[in-house]
Protein backbone atom coordinates (compact mmCIF):
# COMPACT_ATOMS: atom_id res chain seq x y z
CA UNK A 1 9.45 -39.38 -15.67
CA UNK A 2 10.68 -36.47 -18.38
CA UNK A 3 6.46 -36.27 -19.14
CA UNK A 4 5.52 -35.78 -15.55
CA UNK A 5 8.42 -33.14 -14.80
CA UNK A 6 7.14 -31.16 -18.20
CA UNK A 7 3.30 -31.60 -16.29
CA UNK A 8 4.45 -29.92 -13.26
CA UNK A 9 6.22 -27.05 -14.65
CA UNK A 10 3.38 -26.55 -17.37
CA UNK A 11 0.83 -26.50 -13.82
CA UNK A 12 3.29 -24.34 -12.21
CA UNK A 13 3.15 -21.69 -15.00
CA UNK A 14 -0.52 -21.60 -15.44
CA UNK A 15 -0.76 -20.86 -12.08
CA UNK A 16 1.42 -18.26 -12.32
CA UNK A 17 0.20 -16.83 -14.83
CA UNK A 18 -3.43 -17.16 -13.84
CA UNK A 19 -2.89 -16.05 -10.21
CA UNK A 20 -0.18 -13.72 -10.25
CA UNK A 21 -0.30 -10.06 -9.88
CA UNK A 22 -3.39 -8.49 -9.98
CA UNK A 23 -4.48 -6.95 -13.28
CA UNK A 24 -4.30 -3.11 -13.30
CA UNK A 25 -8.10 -1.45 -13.53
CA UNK A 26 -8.93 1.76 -14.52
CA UNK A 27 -8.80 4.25 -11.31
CA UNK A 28 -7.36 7.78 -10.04
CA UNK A 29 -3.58 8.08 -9.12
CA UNK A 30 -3.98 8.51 -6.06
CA UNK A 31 -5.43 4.74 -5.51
CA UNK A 32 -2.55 3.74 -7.82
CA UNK A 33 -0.77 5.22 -5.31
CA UNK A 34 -2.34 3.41 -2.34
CA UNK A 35 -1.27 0.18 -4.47
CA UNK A 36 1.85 0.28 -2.81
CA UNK A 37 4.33 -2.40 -3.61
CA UNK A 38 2.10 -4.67 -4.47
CA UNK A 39 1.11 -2.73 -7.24
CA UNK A 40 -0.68 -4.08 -10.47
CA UNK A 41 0.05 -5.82 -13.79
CA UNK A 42 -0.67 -5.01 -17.59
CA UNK A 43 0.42 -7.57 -19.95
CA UNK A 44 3.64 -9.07 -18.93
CA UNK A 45 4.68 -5.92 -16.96
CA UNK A 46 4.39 -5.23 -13.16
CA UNK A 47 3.71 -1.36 -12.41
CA UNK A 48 4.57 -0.60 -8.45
CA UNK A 49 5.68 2.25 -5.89
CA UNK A 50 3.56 4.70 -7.17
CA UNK A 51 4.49 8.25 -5.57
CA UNK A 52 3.93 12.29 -6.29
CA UNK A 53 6.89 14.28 -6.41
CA UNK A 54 6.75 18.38 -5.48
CA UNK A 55 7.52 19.18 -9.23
CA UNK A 56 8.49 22.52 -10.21
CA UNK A 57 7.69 25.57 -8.59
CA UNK A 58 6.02 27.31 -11.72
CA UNK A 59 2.88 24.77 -11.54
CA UNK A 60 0.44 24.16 -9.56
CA UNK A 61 0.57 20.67 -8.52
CA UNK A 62 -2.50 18.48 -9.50
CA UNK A 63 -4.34 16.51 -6.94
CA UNK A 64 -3.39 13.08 -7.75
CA UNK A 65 -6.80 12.31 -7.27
CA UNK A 66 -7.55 14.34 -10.02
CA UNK A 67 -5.44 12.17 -12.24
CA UNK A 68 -7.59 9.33 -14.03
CA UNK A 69 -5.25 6.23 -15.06
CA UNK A 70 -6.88 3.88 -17.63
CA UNK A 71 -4.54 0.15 -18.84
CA UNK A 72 -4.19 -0.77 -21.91
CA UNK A 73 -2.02 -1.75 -24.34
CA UNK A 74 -0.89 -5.33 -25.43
CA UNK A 75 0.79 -7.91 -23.95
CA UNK A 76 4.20 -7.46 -25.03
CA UNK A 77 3.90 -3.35 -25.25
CA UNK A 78 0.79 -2.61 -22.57
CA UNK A 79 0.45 1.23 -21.60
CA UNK A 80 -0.78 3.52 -18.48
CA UNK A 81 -2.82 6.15 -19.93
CA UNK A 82 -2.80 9.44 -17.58
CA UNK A 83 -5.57 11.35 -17.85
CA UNK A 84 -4.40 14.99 -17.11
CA UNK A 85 -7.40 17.10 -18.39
CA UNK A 86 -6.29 20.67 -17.28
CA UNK A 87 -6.50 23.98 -19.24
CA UNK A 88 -3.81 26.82 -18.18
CA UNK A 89 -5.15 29.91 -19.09
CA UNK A 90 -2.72 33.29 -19.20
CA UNK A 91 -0.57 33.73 -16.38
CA UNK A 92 -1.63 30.12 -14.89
CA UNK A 93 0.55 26.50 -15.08
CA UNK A 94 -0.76 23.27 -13.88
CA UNK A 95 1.48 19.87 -13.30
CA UNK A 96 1.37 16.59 -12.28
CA UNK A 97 4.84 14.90 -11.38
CA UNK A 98 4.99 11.22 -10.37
CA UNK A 99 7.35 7.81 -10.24
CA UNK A 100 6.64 4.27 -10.18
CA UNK A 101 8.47 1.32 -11.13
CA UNK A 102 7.56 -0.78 -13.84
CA UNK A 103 8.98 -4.78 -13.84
CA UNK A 104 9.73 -7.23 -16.49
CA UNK A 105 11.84 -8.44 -19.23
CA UNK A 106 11.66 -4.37 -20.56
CA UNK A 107 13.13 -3.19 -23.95
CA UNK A 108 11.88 0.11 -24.22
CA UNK A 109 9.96 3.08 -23.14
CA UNK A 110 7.41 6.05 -24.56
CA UNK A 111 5.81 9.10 -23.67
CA UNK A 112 2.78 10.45 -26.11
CA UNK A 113 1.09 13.31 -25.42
CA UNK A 114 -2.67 13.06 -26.24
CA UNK A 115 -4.77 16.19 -27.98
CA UNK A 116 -2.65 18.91 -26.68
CA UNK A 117 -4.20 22.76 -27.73
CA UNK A 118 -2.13 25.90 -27.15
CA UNK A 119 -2.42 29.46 -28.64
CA UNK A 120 -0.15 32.02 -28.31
CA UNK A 121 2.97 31.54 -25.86
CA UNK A 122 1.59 28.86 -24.28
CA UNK A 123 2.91 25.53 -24.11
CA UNK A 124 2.40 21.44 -22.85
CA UNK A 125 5.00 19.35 -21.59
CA UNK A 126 5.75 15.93 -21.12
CA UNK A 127 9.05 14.40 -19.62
CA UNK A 128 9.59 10.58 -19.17
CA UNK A 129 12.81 9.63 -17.52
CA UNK A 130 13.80 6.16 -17.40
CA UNK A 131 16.99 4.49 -15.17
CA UNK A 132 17.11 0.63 -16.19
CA UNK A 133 17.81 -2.00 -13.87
CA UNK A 134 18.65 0.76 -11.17
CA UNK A 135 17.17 3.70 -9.28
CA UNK A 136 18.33 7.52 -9.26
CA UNK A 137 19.44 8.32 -6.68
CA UNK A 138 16.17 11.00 -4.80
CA UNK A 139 13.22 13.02 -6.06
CA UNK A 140 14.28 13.70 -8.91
CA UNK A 141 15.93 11.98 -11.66
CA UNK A 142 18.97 12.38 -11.12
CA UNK A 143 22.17 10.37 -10.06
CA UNK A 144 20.97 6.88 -11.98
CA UNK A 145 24.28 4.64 -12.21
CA UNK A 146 23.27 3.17 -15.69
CA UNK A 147 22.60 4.89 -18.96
CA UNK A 148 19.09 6.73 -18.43
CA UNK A 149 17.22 8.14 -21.05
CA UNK A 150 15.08 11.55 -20.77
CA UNK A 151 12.37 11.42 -23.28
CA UNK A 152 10.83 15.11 -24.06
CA UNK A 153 7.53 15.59 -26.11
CA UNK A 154 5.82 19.17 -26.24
CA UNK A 155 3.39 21.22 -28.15
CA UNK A 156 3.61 24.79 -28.83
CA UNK A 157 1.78 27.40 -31.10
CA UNK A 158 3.75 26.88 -34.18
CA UNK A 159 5.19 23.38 -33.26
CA UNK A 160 5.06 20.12 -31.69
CA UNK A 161 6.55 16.78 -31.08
CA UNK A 162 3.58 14.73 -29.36
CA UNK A 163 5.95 10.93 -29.27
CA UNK A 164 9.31 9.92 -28.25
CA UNK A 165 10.88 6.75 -27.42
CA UNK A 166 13.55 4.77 -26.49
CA UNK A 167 14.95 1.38 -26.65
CA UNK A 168 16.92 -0.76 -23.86
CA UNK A 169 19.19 -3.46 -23.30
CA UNK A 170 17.44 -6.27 -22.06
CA UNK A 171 15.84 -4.72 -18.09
CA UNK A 172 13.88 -6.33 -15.47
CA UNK A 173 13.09 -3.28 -14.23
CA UNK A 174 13.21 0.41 -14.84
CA UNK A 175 12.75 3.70 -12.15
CA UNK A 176 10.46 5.48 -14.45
CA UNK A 177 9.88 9.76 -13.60
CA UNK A 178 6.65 11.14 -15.26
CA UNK A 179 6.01 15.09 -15.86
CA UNK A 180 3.32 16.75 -17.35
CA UNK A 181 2.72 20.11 -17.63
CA UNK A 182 0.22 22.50 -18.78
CA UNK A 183 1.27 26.02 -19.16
CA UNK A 184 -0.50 29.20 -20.38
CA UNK A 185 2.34 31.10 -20.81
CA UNK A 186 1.69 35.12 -20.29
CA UNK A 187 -0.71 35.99 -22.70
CA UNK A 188 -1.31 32.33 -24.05
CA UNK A 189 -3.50 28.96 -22.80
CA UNK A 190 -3.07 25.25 -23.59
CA UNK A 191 -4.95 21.95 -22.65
CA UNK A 192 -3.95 18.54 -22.34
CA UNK A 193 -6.27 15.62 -22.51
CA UNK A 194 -4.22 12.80 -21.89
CA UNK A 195 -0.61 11.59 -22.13
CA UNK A 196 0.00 7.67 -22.67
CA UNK A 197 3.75 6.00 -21.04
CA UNK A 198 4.20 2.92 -22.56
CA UNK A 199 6.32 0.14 -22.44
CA UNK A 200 7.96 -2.90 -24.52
CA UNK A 201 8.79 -6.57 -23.23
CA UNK A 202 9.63 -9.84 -24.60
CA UNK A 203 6.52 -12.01 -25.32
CA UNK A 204 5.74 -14.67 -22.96
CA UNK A 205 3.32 -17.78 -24.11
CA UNK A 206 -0.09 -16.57 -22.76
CA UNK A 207 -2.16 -18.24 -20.08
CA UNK A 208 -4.00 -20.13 -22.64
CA UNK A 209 -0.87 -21.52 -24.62
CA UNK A 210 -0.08 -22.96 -21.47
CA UNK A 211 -3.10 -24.62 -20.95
CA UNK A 212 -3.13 -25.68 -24.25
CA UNK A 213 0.50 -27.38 -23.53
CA UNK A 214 -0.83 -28.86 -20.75
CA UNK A 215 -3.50 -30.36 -22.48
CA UNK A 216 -1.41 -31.96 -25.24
CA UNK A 217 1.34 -33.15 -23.07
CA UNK A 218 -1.52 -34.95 -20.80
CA UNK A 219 -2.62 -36.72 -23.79
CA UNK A 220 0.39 -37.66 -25.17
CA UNK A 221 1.44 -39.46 -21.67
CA UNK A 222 -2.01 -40.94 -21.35
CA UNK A 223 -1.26 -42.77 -24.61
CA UNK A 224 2.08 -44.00 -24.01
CA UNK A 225 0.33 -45.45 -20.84
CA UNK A 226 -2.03 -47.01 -22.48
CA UNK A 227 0.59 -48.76 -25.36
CA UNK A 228 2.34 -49.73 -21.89
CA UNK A 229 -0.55 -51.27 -20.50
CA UNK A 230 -1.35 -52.59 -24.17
CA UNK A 231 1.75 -54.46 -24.38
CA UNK A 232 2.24 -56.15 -20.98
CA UNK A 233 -1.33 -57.43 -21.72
CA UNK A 234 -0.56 -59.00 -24.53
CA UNK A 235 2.74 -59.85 -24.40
C-alpha cells in the first residue's frame, strides 16, 4: 500500500514538473508582456504580469518592443537578461521601466548591469525594487507592507558599481520594479548593453531525479511481488 502511495505522488510530480509552466524563450518585452498571467518559467521560478510603467520624466521611454529578454540562469538561481542597447548622447536620456512578478520558494534578488560606457557627466542606471510575499501598493514602488529592498547599481566617468544584491526570508513570491536608464548627461554620453535581474530559490529534485525515483521504487515493489508470489508457491 505505502509503495503504491510513494508511485502516485512520484507520477504526480513528474508530471508536474514535466508539464507545468511553460519554459520562458528568448523574445521582446513586449511579448513578455502579452504573457499575461500565465506567464513563463526559468528553473524553479514562475515570471508573470509583465507591465511598462511611465518612468521618469527625464527619459525617453523605450518601446518595450525594443527590449530583447533572453533566460538563463540555473535552476536554483535562473536570470532574465534585458537587453537595453541604447546610447544617450549629450543632452539626451533613454529608459525602460517595467514590473512583473516572479514565484517560488525565493531567497534573494540581483540587478547587474552589463558593459555600461560613459564619458564625461554622463551616467547608467539600474534600480531593482523588490516587495516579498506582497505588492506595493501602485506604479511605483512604493507603499509595500513588508521589508522591501531597493537595489541601486550605476556607472559613471570616474566610478561604478555594476552588482547588487539582496537576500530574503524564505518568499513565494516577490513584486519585483525594474529601471534602467541611460543618460548622457549635458555634455556627456553613455551606453548600456544589457542588465541581468536574477533570482535565488531552494533546489527542487529535477524532472529526471524524479523519474529516476520512479524507476527504483517500481522495481523495488515488483520484487517484493515477486518474493510474494515466490512464497505462496512454495509454501
Amino acid at each position: 500500500m505505502k509503495t503504491s502511495v510513494l508511485l502516485g505522488w512520484l507520477a504526480v510530480l513528474s508530471c508536474t514538473a514535466l508539464f507545468g509552466t511553460p519554459l520562458c524563450s528568448p523574445g521582446n518585452l513586449d511579448a513578455y508582456i502579452k504573457l499575461g498571467a500565465a506567464g513563463c518559467e526559468v528553473g524553479r521560478v514562475d515570471f508573470t504580469d509583465f507591465t511598462v510603467l511611465p518612468g521618469q520624466a527625464i527619459g525617453t521611454a523605450t518601446d518595450p518592443a525594443q527590449v530583447q529578454v533572453t533566460p538563463g540562469g540555473t535552476a536554483s538561481n535562473p536570470l532574465l537578461l534585458f537587453g537595453f542597447n541604447r546610447t544617450a548622447s549629450a543632452g539626451s536620456a533613454f529608459e525602460s521601466f517595467f514590473r512583473f512578478t516572479a514565484a517560488g520558494s525565493l531567497l534573494g534578488a540581483s540587478i547587474n548591469l552589463t558593459s555600461p560606457t560613459v564619458t564625461g557627466d554622463g551616467a547608467v542606471t539600474g534600480i531593482l525594487d523588490v516587495c516579498p510575499n506582497e505588492s506595493f501598493a501602485g506604479e511605483a514602488p512604493f507603499g509595500c507592507p513588508t521589508s522591501p529592498a531597493s537595489l541601486i547599481v550605476f556607472a559613471l566617468d570616474q566610478s561604478s558599481l555594476l552588482s547588487n544584491s539582496a537576500g530574503f526570508p524564505a518568499s513565494s513570491a516577490f513584486d519585483v520594479f525594474v529601471d534602467l536608464t541611460v543618460d548622457g548627461g549635458s555634455s556627456g554620453s553613455a551606453t548600456l548593453d544589457s542588465a541581468a535581474v536574477g533570482f535565488s530559490s531552494v533546489p527542487e529534485p529535477s524532472s529526471g531525479l524524479l523519474a529516476a525515483l520512479g524507476v527504483s521504487a517500481l522495481a523495488v515493489y515488483r520484487t517484493r511481488r515477486r518474493k510474494v508470489f515466490d512464497s505462496r508457491l512454495h509454501g
